[in-house]
N, C-alpha and C. Protein backbone atom coordinates (compact mmCIF):
# COMPACT_ATOMS: atom_id res chain seq x y z
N UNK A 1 0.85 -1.19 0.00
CA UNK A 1 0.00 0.00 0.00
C UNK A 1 0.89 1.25 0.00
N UNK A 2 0.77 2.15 -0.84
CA UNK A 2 1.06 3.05 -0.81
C UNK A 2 0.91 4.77 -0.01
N UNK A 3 1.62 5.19 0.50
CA UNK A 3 1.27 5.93 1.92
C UNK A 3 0.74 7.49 0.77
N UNK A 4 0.12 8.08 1.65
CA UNK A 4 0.24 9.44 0.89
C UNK A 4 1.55 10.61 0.78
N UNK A 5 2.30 10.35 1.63
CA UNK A 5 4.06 10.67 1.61
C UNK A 5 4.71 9.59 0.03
N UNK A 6 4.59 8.87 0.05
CA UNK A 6 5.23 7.59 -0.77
C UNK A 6 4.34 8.74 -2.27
N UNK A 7 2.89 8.72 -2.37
CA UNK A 7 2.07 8.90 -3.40
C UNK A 7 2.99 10.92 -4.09
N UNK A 8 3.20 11.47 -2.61
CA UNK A 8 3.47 12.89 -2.97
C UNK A 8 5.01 12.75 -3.52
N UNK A 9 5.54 11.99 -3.40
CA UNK A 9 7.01 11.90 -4.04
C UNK A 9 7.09 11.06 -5.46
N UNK A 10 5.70 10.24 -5.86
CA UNK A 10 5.85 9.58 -6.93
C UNK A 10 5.10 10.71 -7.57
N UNK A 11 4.37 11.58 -7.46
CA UNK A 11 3.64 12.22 -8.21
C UNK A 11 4.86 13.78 -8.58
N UNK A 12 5.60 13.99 -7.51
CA UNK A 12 6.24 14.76 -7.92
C UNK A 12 7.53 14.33 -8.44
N UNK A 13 8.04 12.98 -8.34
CA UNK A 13 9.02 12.53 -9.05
C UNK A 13 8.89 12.64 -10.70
N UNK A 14 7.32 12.15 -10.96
CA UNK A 14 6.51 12.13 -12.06
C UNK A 14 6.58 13.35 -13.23
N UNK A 15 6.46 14.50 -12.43
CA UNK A 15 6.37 15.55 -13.21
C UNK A 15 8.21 16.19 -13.03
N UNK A 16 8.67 15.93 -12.37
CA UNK A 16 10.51 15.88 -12.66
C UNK A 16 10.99 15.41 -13.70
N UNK A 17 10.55 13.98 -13.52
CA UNK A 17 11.19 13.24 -14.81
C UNK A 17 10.77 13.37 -16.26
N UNK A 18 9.34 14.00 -16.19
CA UNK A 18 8.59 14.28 -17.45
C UNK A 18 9.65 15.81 -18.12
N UNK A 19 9.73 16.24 -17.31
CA UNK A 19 10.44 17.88 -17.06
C UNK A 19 11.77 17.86 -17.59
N UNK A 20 12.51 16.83 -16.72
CA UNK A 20 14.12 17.17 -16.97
C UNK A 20 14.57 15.70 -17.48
N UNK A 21 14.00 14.66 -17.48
CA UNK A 21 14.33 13.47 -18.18
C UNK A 21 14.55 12.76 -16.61
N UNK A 22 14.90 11.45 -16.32
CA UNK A 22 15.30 10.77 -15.51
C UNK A 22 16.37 10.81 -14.98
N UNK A 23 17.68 10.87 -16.11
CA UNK A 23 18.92 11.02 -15.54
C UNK A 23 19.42 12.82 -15.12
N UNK A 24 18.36 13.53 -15.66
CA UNK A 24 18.70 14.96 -15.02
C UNK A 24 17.84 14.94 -14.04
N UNK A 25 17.34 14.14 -12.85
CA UNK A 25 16.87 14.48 -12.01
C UNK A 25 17.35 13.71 -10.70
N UNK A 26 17.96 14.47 -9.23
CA UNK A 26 18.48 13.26 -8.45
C UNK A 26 17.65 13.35 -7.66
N UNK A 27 17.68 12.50 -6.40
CA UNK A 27 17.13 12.05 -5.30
C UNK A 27 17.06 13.34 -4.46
N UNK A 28 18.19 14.38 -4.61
CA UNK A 28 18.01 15.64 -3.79
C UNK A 28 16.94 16.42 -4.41
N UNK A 29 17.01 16.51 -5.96
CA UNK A 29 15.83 17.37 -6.50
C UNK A 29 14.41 16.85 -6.03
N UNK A 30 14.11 15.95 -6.06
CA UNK A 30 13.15 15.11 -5.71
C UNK A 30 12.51 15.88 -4.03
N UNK A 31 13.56 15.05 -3.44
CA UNK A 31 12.99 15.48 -1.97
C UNK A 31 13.34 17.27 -1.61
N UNK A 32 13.51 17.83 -2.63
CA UNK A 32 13.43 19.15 -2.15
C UNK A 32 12.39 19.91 -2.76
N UNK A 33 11.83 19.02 -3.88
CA UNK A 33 10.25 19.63 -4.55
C UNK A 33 9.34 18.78 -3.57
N UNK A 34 9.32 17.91 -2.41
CA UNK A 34 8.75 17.45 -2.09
C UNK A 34 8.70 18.12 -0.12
N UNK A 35 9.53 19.08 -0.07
CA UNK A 35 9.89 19.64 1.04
C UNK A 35 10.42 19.01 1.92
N UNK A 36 11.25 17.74 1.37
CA UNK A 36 11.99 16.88 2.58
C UNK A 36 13.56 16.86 2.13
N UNK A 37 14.04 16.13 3.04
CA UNK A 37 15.64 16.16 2.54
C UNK A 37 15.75 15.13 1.42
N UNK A 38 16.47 14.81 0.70
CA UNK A 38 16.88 13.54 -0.02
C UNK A 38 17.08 12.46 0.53
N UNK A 39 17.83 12.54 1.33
CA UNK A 39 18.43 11.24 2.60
C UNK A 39 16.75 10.76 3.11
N UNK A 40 16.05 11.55 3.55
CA UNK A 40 14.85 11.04 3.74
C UNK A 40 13.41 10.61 2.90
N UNK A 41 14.03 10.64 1.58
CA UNK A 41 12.64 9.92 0.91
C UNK A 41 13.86 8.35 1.07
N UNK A 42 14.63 7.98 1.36
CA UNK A 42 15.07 6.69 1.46
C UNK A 42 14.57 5.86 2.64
N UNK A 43 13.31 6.77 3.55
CA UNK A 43 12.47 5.94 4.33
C UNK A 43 11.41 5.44 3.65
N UNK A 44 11.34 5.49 2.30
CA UNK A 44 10.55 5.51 1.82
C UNK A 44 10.16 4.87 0.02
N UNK A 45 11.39 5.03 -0.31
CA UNK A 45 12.10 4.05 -1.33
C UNK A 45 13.69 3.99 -1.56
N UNK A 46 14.23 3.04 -2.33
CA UNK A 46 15.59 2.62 -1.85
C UNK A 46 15.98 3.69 -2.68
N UNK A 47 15.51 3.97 -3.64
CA UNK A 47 16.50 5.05 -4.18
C UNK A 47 15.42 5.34 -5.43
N UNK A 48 16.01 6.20 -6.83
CA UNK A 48 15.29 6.81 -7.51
C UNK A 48 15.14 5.69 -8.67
N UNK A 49 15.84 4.38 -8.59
CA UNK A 49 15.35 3.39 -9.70
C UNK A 49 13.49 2.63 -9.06
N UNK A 50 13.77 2.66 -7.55
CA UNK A 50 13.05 2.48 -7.18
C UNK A 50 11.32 3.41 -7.47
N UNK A 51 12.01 4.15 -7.41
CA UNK A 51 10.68 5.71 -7.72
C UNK A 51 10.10 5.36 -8.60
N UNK A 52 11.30 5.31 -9.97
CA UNK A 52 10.63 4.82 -11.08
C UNK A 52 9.93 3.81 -11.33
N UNK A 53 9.93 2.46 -10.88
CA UNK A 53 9.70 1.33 -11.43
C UNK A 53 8.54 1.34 -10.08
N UNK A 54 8.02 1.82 -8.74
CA UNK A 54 6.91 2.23 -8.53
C UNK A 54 5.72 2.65 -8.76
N UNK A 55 6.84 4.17 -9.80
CA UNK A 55 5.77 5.08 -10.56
C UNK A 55 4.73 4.19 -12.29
N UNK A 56 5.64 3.74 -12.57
CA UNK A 56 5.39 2.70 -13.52
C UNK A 56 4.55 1.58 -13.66
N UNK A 57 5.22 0.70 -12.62
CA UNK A 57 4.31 -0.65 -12.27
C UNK A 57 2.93 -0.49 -11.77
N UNK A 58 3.31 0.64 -10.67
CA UNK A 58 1.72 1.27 -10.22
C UNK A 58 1.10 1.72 -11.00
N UNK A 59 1.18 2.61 -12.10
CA UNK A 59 0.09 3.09 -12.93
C UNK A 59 -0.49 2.02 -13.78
N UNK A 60 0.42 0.52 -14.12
CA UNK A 60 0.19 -0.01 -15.14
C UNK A 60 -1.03 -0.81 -14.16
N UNK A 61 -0.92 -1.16 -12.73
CA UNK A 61 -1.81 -1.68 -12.31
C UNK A 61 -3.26 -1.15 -11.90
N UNK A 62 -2.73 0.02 -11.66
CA UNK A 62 -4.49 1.11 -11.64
C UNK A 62 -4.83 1.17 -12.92
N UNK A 63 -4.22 0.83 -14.19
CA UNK A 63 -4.84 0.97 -15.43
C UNK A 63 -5.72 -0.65 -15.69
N UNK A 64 -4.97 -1.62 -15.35
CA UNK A 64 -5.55 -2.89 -15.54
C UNK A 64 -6.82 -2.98 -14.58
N UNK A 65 -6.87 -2.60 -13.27
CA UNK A 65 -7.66 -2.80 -12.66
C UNK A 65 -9.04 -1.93 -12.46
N UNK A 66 -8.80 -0.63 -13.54
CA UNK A 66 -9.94 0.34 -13.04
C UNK A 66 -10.53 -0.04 -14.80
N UNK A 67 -9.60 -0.52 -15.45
CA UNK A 67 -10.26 -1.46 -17.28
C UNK A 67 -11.17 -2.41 -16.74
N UNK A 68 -10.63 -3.71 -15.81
CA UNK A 68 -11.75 -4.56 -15.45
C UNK A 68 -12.21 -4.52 -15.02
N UNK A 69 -12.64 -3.32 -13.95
CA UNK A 69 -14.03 -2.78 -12.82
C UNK A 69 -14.96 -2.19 -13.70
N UNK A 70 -14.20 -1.23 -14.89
CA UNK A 70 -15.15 -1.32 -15.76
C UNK A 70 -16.33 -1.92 -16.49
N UNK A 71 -15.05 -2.88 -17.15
CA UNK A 71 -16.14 -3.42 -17.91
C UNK A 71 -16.68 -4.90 -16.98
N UNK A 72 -16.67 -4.86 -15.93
CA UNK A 72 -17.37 -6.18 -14.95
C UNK A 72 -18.46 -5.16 -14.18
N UNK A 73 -18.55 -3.71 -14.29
CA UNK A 73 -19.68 -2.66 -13.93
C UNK A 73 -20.37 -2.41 -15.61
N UNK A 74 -20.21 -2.70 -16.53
CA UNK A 74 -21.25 -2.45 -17.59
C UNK A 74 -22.21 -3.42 -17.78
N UNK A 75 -23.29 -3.05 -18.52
CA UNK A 75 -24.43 -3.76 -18.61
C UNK A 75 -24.44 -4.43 -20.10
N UNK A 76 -23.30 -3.55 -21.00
CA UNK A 76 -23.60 -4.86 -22.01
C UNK A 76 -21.97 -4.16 -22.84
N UNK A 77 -21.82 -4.73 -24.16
CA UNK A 77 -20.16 -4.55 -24.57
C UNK A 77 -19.84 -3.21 -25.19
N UNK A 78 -21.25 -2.64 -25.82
CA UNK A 78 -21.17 -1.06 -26.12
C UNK A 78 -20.50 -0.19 -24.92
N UNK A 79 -21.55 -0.31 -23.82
CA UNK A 79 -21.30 0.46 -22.46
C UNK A 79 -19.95 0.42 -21.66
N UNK A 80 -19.28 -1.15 -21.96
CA UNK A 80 -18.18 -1.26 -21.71
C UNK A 80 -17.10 -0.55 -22.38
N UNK A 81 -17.23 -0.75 -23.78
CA UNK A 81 -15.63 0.19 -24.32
C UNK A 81 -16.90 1.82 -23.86
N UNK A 82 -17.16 1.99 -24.31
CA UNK A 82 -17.48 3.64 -23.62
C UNK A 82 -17.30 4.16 -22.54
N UNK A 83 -16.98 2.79 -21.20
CA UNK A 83 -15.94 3.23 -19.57
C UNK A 83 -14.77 3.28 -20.32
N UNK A 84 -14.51 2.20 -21.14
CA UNK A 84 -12.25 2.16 -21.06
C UNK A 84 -12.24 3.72 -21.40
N UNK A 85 -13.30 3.61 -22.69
CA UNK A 85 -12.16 5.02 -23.08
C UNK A 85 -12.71 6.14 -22.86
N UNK A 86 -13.90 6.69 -21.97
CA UNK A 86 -13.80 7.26 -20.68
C UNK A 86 -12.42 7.25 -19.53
N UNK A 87 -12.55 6.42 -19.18
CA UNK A 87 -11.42 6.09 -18.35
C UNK A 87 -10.33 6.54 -18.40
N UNK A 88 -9.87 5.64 -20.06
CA UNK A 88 -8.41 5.87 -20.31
C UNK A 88 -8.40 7.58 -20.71
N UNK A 89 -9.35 7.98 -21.50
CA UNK A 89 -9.25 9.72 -21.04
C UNK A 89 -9.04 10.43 -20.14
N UNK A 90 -9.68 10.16 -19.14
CA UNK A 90 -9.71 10.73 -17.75
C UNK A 90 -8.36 10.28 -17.10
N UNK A 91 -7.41 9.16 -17.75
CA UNK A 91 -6.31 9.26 -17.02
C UNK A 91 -5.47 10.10 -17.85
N UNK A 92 -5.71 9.56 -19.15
CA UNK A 92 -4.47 10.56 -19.94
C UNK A 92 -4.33 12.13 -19.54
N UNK A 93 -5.97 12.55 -19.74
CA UNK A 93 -5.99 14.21 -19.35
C UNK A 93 -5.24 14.92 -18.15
N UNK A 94 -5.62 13.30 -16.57
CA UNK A 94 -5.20 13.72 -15.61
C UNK A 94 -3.39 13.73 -15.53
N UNK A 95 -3.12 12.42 -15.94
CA UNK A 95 -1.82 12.07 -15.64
C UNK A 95 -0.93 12.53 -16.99
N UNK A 96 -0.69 13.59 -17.39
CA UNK A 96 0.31 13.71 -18.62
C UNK A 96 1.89 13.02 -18.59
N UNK A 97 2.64 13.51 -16.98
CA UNK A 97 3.61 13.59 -16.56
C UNK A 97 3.86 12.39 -16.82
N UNK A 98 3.19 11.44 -16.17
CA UNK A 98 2.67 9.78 -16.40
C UNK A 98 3.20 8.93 -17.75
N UNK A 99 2.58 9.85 -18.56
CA UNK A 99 2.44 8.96 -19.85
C UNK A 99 3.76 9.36 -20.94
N UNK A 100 4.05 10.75 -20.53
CA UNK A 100 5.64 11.10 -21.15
C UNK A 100 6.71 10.41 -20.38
N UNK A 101 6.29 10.46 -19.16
CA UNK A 101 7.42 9.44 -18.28
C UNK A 101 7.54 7.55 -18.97
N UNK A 102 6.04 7.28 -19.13
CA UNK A 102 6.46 5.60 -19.55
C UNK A 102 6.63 5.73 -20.75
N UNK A 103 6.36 7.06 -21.65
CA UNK A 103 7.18 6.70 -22.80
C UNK A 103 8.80 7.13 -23.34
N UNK A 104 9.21 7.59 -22.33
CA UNK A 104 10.30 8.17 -22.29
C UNK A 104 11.32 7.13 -21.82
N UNK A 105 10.86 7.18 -20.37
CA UNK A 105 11.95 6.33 -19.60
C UNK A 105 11.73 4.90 -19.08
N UNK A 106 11.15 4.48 -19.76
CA UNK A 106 10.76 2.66 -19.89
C UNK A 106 12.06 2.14 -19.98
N UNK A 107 13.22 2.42 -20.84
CA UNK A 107 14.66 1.69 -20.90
C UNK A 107 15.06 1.51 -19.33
N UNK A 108 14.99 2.74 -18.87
CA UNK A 108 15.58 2.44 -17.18
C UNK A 108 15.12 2.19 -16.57
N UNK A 109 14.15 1.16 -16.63
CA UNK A 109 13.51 0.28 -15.71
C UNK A 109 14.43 -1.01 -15.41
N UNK A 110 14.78 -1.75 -14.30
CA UNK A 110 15.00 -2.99 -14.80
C UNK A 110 14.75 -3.68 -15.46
N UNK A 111 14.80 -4.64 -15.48
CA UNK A 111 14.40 -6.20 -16.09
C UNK A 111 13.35 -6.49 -15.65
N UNK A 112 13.15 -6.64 -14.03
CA UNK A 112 12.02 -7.38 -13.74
C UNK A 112 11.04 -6.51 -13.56
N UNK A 113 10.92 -4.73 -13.38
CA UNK A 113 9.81 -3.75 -13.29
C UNK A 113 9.44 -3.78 -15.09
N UNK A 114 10.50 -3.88 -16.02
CA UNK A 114 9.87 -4.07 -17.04
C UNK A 114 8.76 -4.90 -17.73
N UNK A 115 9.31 -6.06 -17.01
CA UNK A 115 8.82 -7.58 -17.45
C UNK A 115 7.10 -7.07 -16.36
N UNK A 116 7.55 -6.80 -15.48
CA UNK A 116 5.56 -6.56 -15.12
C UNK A 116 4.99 -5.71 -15.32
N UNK A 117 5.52 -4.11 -16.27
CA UNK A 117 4.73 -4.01 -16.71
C UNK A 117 4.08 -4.03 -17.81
N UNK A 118 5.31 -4.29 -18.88
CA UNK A 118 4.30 -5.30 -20.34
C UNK A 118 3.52 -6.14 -19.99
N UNK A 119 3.51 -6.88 -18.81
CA UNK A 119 2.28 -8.08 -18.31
C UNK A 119 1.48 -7.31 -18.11
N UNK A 120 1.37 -6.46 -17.40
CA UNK A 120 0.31 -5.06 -16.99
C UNK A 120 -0.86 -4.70 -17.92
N UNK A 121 0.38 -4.17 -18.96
CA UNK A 121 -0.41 -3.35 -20.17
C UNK A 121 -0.60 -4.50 -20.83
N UNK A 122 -0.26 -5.16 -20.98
CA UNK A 122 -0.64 -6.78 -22.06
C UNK A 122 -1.99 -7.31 -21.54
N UNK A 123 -2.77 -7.08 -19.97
CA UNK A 123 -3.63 -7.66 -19.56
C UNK A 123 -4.74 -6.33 -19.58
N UNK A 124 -4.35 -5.03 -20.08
CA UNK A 124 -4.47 -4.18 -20.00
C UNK A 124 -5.37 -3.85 -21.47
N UNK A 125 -4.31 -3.87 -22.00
CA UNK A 125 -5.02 -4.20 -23.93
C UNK A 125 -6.04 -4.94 -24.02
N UNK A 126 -5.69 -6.74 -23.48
CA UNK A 126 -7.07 -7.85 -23.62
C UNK A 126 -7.95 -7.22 -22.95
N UNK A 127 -7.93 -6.71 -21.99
CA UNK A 127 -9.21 -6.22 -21.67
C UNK A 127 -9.94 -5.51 -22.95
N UNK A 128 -9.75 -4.33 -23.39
CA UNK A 128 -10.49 -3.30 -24.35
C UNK A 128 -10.31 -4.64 -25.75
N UNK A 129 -9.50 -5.50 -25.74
CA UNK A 129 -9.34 -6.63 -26.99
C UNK A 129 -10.47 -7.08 -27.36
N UNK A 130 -10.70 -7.70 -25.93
CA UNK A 130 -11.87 -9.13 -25.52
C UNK A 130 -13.23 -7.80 -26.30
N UNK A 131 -13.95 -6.51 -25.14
CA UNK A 131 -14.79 -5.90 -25.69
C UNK A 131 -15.19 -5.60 -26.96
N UNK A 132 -13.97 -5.18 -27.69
CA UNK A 132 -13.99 -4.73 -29.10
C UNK A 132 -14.13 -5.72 -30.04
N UNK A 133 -13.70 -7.15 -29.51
CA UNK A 133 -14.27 -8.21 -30.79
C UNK A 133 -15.80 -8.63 -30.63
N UNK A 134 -16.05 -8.68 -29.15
CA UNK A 134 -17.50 -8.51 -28.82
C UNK A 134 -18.52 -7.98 -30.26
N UNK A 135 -18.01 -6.36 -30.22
CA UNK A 135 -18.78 -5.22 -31.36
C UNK A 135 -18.23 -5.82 -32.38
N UNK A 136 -17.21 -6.19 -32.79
CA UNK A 136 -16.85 -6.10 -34.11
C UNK A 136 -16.54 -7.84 -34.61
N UNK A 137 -17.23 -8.43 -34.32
CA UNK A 137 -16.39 -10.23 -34.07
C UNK A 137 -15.82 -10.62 -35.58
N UNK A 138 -15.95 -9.45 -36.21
CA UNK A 138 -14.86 -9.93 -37.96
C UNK A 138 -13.17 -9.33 -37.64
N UNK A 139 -13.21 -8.84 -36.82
CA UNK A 139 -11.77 -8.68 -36.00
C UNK A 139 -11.62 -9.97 -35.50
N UNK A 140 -10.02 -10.32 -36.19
CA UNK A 140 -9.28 -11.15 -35.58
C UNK A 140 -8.52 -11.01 -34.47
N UNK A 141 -8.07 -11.79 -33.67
CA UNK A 141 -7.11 -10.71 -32.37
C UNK A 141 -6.04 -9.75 -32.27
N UNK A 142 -5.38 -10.20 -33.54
CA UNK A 142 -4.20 -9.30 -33.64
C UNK A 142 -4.54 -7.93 -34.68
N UNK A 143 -5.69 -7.73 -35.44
CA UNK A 143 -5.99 -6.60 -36.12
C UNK A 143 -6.52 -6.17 -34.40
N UNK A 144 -7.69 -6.67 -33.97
CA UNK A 144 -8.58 -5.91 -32.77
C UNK A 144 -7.23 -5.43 -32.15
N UNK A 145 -6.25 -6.33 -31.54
CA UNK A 145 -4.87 -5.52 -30.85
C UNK A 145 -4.51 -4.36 -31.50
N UNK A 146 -4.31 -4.32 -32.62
CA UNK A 146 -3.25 -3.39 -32.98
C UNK A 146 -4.34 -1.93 -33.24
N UNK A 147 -5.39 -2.45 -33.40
CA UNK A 147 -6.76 -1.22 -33.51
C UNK A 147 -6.91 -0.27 -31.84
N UNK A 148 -6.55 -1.09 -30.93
CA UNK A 148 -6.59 -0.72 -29.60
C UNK A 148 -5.41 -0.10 -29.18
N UNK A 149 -4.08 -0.87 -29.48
CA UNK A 149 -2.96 -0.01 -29.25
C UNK A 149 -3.12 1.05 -30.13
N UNK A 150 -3.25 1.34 -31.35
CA UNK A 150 -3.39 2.66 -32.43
C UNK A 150 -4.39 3.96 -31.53
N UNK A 151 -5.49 3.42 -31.06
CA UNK A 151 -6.23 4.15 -30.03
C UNK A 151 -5.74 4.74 -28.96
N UNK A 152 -4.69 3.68 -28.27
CA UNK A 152 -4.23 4.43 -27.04
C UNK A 152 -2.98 5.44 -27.13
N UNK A 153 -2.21 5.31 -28.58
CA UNK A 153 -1.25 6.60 -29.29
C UNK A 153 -2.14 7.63 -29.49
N UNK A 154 -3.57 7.27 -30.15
CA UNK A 154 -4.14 8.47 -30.03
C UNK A 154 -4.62 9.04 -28.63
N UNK A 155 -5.40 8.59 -27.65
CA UNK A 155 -5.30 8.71 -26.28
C UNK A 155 -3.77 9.28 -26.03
N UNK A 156 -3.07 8.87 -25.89
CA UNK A 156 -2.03 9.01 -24.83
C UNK A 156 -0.81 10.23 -25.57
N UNK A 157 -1.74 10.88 -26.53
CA UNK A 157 -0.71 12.21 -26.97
C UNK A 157 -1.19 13.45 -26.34
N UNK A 158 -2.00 13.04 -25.47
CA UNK A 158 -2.24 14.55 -24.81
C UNK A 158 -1.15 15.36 -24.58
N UNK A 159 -0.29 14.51 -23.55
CA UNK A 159 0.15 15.66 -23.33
C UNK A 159 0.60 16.34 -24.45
N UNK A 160 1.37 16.12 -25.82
CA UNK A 160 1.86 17.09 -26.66
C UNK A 160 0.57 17.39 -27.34
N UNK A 161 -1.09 17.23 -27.40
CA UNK A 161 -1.56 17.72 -27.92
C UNK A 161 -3.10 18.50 -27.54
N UNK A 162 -2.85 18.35 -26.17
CA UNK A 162 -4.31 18.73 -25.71
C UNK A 162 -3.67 20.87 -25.59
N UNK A 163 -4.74 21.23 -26.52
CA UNK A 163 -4.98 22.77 -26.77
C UNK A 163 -6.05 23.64 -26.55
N UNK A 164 -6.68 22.01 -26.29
CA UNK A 164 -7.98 23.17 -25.72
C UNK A 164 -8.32 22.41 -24.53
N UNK A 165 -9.45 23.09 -24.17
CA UNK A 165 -10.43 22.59 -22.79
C UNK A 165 -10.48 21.18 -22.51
N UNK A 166 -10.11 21.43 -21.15
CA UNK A 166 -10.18 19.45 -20.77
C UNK A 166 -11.49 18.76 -20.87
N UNK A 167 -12.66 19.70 -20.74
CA UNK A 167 -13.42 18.66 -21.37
C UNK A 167 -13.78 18.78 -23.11
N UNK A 168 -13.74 19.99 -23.64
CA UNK A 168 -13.40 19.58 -25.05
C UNK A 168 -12.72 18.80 -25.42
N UNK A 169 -11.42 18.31 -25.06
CA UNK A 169 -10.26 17.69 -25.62
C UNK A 169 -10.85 15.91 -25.11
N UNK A 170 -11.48 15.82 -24.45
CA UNK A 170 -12.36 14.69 -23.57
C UNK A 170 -13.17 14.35 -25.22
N UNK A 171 -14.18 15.29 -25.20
CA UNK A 171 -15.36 14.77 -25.75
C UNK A 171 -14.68 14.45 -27.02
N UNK A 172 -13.42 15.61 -27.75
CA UNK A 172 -12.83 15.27 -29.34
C UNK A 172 -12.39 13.87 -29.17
N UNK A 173 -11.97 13.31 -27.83
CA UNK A 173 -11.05 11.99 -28.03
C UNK A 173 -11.86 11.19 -27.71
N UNK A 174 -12.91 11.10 -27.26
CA UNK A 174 -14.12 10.04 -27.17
C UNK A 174 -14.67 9.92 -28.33
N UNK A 175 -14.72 10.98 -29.47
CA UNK A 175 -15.32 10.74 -30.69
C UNK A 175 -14.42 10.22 -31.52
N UNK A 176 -13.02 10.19 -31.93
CA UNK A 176 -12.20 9.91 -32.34
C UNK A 176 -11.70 8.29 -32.33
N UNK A 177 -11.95 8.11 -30.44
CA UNK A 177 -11.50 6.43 -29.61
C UNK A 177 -12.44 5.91 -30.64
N UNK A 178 -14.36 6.61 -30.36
CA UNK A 178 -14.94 5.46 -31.10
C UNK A 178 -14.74 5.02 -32.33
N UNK A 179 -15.00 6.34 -33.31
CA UNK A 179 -14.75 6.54 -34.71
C UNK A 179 -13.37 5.12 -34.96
N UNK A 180 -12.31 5.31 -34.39
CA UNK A 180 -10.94 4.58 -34.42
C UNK A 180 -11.61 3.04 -34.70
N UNK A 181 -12.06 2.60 -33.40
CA UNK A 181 -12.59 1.36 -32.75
C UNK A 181 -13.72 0.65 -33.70
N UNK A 182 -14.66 1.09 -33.93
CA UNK A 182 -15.94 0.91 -34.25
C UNK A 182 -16.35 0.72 -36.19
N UNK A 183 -15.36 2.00 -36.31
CA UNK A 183 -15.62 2.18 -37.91
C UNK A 183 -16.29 3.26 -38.29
């Protein structure tokens, strides 16, 4: 479980590393945007590989798990992709820092924070996979995949492209997810 001290240093590690890259940012910058010393976010993680592969693994698991509350809370497979990509909007819009960070600095992850979270996002995808062949069952799995990952490049360019209003930029990418998805 994650503490709300632990949450205020991944969130501001988040927007550091989005900012200055990973390797321009140390453990002192960190705990001094966070109003603590450096020496003391190490009550808290072992160090800044740690931060990362926290900040990472954790988002990939609030993404898998708030996909299948979804669609195990819809009433039928339309209503379902209309939570993901609700959802996955409402994270992209919220979390920018987030999504320039895992696409940035994914190399400096280890091995094994890597390896869980392609399992992550891999269980992450089947989810919106499984729905979308539902609507569309002349999709094979690997077109429906690659139709869903193509969706979440479009999703997940906010940050370099959201220019207008967060909920304009909401409703353009909900029309777009479906349009993408659907046909």
């Amino acid at each position: 479980m994650v503490t709300s001290r632990q949450e205020q240093i991944l969130t501001t590690a988040a927007a550091l590393f989005a900012e200055r890259g990973f390797h321009g940012v140390s453990v002192h910058d960190i705990g001094a945007a966070c109003g603590v010393s450096g020496p003391a976010l190490y009550r808290h993680f072992s160090g800044k590989d740690a931060i990362l592969s926290e900040m990472l693994v954790g988002i990939s698991r609030t993404l898998r798990s708030g996909g299948l509350r979804r669609v195990e809370a819809a009433t039928d497979p339309k209503d379902a992709l209309d939570a993901l990509v609700a959802f996955h909007i409402d994270f992209a819009l919220t979390n920018p820092a987030l999504i320039v960070v895992q696409e940035r600095e994914w190399t400096n992850l280890d091995e094994e924070s890597r390896e869980a979270v392609r399992e992550l996002q891999l269980d992450y995808v089947d989810t919106w996979v499984e729905v979308l062949r539902t609507l569309r069952p002349e999709l094979d799995q690997r077109t429906a995949r690659a139709a869903v990952q193509a969706t979440f490049g479009l999703l997940n360019s906010t940050p370099h492209s959201a220019r207008i209003s967060a909920d304009a930029m909401a409703e353009l990418l909900t029309q777009m997810a479906r349009r993408a998805l659907l046909g």
